[in-house]
Protein backbone atom coordinates (compact mmCIF):
# COMPACT_ATOMS: atom_id res chain seq x y z
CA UNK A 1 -15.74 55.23 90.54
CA UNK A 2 -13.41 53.12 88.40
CA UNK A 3 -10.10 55.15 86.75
CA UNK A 4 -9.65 53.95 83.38
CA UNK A 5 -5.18 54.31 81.86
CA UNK A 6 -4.61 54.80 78.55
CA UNK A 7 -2.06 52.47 77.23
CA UNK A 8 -1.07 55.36 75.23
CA UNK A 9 -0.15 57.44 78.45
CA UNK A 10 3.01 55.69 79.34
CA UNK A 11 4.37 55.68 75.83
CA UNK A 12 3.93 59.10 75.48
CA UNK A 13 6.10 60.10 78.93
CA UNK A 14 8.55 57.74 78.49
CA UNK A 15 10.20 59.93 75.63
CA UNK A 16 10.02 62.79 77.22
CA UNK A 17 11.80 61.76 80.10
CA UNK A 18 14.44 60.52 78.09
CA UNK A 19 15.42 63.51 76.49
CA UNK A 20 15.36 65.74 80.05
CA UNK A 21 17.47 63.28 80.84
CA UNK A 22 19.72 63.66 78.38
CA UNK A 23 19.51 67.69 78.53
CA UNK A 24 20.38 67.56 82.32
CA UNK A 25 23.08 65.70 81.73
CA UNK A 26 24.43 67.48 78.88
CA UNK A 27 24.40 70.89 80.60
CA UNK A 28 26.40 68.76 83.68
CA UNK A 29 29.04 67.55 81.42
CA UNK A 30 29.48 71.08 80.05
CA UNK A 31 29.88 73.00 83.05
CA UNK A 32 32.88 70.25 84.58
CA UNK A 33 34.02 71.19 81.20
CA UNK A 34 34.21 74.68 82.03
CA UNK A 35 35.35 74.55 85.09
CA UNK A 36 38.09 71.71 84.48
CA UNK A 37 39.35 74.43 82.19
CA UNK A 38 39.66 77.28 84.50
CA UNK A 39 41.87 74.75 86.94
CA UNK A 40 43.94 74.50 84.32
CA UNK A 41 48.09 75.94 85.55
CA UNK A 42 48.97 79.24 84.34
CA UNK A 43 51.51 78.76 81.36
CA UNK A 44 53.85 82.11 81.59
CA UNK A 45 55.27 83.00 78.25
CA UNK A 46 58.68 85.38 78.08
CA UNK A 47 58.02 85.37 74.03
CA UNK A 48 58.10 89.25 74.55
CA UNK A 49 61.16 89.84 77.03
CA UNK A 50 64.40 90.76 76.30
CA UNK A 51 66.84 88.32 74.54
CA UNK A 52 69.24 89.63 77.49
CA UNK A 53 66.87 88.93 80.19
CA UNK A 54 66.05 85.25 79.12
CA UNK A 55 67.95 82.59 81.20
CA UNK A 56 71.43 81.97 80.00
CA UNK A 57 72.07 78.75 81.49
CA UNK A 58 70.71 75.95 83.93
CA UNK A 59 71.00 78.29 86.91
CA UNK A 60 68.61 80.31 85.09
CA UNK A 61 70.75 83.26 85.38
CA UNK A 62 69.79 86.44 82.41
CA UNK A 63 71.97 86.57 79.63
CA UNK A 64 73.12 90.08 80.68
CA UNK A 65 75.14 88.33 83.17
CA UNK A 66 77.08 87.00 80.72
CA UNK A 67 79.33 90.13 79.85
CA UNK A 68 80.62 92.44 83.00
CA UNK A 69 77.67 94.83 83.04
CA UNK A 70 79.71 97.33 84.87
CA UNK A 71 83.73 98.60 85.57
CA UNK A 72 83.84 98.16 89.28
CA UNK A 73 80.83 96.03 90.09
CA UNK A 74 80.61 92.65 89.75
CA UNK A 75 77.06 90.45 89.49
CA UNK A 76 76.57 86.65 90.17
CA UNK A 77 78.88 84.43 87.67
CA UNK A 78 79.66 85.00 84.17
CA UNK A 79 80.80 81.96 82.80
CA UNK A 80 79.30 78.57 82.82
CA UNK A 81 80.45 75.83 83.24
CA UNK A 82 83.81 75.08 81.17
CA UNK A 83 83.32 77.94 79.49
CA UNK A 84 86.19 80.70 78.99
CA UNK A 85 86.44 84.16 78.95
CA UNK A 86 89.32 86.80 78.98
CA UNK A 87 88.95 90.24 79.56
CA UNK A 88 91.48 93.40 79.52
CA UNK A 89 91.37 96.28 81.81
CA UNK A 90 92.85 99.64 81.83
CA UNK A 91 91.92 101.82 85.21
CA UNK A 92 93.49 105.64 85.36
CA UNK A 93 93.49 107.20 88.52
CA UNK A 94 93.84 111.20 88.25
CA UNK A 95 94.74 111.58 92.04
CA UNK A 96 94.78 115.20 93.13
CA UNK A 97 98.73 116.06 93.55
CA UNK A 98 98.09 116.08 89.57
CA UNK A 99 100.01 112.39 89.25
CA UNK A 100 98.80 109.99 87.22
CA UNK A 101 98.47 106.15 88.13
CA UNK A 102 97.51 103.37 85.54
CA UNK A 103 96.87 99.61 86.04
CA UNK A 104 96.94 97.26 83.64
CA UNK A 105 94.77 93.42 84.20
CA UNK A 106 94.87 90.59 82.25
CA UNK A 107 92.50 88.25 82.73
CA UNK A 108 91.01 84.80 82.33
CA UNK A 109 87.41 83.66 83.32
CA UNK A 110 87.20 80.00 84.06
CA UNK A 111 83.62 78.63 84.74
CA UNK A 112 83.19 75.19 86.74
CA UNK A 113 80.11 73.06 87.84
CA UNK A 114 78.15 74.35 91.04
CA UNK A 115 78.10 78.09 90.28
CA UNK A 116 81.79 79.06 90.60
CA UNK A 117 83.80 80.40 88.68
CA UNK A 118 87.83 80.73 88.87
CA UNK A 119 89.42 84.32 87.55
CA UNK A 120 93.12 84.47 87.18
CA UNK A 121 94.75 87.35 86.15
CA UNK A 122 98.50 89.30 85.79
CA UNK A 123 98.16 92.39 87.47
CA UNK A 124 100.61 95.52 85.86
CA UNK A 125 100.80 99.08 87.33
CA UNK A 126 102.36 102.39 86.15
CA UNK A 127 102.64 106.29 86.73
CA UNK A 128 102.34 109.40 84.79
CA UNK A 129 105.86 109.51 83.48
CA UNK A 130 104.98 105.75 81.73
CA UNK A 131 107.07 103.80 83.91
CA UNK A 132 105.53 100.38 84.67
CA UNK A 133 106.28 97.20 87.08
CA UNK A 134 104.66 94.04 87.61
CA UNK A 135 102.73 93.73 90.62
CA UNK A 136 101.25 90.94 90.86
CA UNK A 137 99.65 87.52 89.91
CA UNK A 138 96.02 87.34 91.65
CA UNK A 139 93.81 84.37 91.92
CA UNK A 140 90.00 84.99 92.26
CA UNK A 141 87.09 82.28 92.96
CA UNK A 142 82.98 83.14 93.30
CA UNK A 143 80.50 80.53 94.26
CA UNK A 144 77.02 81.30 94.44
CA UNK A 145 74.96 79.02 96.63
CA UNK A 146 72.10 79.14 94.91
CA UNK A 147 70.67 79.44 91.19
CA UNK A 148 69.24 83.02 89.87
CA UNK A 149 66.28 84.36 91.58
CA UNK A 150 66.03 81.67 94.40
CA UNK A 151 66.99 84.53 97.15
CA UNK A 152 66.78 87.81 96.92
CA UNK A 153 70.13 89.89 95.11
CA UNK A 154 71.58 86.67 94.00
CA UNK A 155 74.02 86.74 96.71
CA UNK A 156 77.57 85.73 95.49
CA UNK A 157 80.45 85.22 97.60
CA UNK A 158 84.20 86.29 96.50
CA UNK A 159 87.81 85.52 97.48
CA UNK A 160 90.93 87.09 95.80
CA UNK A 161 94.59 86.71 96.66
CA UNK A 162 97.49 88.54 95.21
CA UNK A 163 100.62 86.96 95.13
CA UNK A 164 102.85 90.24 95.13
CA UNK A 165 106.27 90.82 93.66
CA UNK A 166 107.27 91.90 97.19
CA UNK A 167 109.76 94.50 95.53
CA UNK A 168 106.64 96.83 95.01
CA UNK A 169 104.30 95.80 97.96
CA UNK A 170 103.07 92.73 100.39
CA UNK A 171 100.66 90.17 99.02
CA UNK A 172 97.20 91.13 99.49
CA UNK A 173 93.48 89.36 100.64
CA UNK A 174 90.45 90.31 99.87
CA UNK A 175 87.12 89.22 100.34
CA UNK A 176 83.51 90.20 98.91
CA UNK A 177 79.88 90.01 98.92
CA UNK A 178 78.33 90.79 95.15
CA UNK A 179 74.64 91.57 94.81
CA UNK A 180 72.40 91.90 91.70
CA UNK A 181 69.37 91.30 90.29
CA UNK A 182 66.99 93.17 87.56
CA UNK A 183 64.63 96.10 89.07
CA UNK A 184 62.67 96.06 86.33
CA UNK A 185 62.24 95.51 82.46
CA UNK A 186 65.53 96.84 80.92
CA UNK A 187 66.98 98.14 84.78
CA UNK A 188 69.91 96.25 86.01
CA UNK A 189 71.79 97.04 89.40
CA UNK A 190 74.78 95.70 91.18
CA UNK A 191 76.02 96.13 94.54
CA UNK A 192 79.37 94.82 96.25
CA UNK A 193 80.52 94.87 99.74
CA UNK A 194 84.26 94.45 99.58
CA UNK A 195 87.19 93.97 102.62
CA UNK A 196 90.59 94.31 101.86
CA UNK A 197 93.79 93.94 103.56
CA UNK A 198 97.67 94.08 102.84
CA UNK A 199 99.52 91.61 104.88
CA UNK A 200 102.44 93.39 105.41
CA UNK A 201 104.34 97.19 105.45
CA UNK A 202 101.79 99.66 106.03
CA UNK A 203 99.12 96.74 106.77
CA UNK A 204 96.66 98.94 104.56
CA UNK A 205 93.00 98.16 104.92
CA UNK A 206 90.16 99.10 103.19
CA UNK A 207 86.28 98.87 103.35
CA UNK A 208 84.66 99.67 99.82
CA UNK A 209 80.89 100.07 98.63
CA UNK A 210 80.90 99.60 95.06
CA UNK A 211 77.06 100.05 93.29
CA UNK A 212 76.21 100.30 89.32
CA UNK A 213 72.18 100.77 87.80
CA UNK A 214 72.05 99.93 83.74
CA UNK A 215 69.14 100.59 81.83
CA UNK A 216 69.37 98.65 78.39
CA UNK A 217 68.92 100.73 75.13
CA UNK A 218 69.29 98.43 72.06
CA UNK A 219 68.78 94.84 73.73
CA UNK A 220 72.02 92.91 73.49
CA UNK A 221 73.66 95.98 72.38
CA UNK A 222 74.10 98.43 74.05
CA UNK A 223 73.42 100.22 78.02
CA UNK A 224 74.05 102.95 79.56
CA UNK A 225 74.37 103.76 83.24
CA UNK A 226 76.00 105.45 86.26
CA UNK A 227 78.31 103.57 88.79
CA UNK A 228 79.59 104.40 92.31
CA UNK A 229 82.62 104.21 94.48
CA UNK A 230 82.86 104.27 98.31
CA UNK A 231 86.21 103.61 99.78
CA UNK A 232 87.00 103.79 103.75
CA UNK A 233 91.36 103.72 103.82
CA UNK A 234 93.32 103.18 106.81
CA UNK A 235 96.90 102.20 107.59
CA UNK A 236 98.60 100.44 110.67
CA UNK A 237 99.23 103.58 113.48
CA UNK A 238 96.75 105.64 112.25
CA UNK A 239 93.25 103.56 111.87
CA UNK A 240 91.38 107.06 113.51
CA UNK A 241 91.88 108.53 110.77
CA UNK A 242 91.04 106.77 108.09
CA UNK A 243 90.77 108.50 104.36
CA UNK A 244 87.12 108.50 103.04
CA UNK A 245 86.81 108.30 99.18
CA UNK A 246 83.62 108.74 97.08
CA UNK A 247 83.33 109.05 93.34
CA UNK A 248 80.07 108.86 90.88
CA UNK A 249 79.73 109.18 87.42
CA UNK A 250 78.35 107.63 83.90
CA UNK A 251 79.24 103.81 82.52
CA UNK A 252 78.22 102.53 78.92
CA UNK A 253 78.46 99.00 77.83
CA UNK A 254 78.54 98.38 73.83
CA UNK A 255 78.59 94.76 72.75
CA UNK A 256 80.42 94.63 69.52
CA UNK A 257 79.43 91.02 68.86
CA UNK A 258 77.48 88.34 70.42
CA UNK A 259 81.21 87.61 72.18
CA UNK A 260 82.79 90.97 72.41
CA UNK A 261 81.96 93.48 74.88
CA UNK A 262 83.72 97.28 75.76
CA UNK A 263 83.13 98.84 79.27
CA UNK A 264 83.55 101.97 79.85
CA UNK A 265 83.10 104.01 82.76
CA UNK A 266 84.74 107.52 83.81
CA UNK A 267 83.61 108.45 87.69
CA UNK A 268 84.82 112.03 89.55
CA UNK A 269 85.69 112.77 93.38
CA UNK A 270 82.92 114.38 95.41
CA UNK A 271 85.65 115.20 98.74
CA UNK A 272 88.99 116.05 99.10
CA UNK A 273 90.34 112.66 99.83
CA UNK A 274 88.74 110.92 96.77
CA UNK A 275 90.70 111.17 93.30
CA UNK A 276 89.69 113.89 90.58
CA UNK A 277 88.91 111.24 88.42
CA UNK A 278 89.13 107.38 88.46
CA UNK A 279 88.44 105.32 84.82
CA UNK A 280 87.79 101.86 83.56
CA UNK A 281 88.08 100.47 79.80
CA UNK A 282 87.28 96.96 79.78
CA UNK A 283 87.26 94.82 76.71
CA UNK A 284 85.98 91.16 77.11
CA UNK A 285 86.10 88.41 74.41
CA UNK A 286 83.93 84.99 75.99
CA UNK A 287 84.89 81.40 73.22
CA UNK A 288 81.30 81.08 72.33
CA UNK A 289 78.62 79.14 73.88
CA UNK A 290 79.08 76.06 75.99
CA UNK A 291 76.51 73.09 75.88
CA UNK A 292 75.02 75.03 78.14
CA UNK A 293 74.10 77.49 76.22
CA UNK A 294 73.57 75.17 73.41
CA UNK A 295 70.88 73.83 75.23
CA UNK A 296 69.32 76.94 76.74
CA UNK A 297 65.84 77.91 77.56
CA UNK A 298 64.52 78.29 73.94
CA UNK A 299 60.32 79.42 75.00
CA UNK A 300 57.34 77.56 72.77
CA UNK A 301 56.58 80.50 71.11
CA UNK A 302 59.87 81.25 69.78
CA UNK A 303 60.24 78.18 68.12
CA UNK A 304 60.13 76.48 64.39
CA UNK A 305 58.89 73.33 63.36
């Protein structure tokens, strides 16, 4: 039997093939589409965080760092660098013979390159009856190894010396390990480790726990807190028995301007050996932004073209 082809056959299928063709390789190109868009790297947007909790500068420290978030705590660095700062501090003791001791600080915050930061400072005391001495001139250098969020607290190390008028007391060392980090959206905490030692007279030593938590009310405004005080005190002779010191109580930070910043923090003896009450007032002016902070992190979203 002989099979007869229509030349119309071929023409007919020829078409048709074309255009599965063409289908297939539509629906291919689509889904590499698809999935070359679901490779694509997570963009993370901080259009909705707090101005205070964006980076401040190239370390990519917040902005809260910028202003002493707390009396008796310190956090990280607060200037960058070239940047200056001075503060003012007033501290009351209320001890519990019912005298009254004040001290009196003037300083200036010096920031340089490789997260330090120099802090020198005049260092005034007085007593109830409002007679006052100088004490002493005290020199103060942080350095944190490494930028904001690499290792866990932020670990900042601390060195002080006070160069006493030796009429009122030896000069004094003292060395610290600062802690700090956020906790969460609007929670702030410091923590500080601190070793102390007179080099002379009494040799007086002391081992102090310092901690602060800050929640943020109005951002850039305003926070409110409590702080703590731990303080082990011993003298030469008598290191056995060595006074222990504890205080707690509330803190508030108000920033008056986007330069000017008041402390305040009023904490109250839980023992006998510990003060009735021990205060800060702190008021900090920083001379504006560095080109640092001219040039930093400014997200997509909040920008204008």
């Amino acid at each position: 039997m002989k099979l007869t082809t229509s030349p119309f056959t071929g023409t007919a299928i020829f078409p048709v093939a074309i255009a599965l063709c063409t289908h297939v390789f539509a629906a291919e190109e689509k889904r590499d589409t698809e999935n070359s868009a679901q490779r694509m790297p997570t963009v993370t947007s901080t259009a909705g965080a707090l101005l205070e909790e964006q980076p401040a500068d190239d370390t990519n420290r917040p902005e809260w760092t910028s202003a002493r978030r707390f009396g008796n705590t310190r956090v990280y660095i607060q200037q960058s660098p070239w940047e200056f700062g001075i503060e003012s501090w007033w501290r009351l003791e209320h001890h519990r013979d019912n005298t009254i001791s004040h001290r009196l600080l003037e300083e200036v915050e010096i920031g340089l390159p490789y997260r330090m930061q120099l802090d020198l400072y005049n260092d005034i005391e007085g007593n109830e009856k409002a007679r006052f001495h100088y004490q002493s001139f005290n020199a103060e250098l942080r350095w944190a190894p490494w930028d904001w969020g690499k290792v866990w607290g932020n670990p900042t190390f601390y060195a002080e010396y006070k160069f006493a008028d030796h009429h009122w007391g030896p000069d004094v060392y003292e060395l610290k390990l600062l802690l700090g980090d956020q906790l969460a959206p609007r929670w702030h905490w410091g923590l500080n480790f601190v070793w102390e030692a007179e080099l002379g007279q009494n040799r007086e030593q002391e081992f102090q726990v310092t901690g602060g938590l800050s929640y943020t009310v109005i951002d850039g405004k305003l926070g409110v807190g409590i702080e703590t005080f731990y303080d082990h005190d011993s003298v030469k002779g008598a290191r056995g028995h060595a006074a222990e010191k504890f205080t707690v109580g509330p803190s508030i930070q108000w920033r008056v301007t986007k330069n000017i910043h008041v402390d305040l923090n009023c904490m109250f003896g839980t023992n006998r050996d510990a003060d009735r009450e021990m205060g800060f007032l702190i008021i900090g002016y920083d001379f504006g932004p560095g080109e640092s902070k001219k040039n930093a992190y400014n997200p997509i979203s909040g920008r204008r073209n």
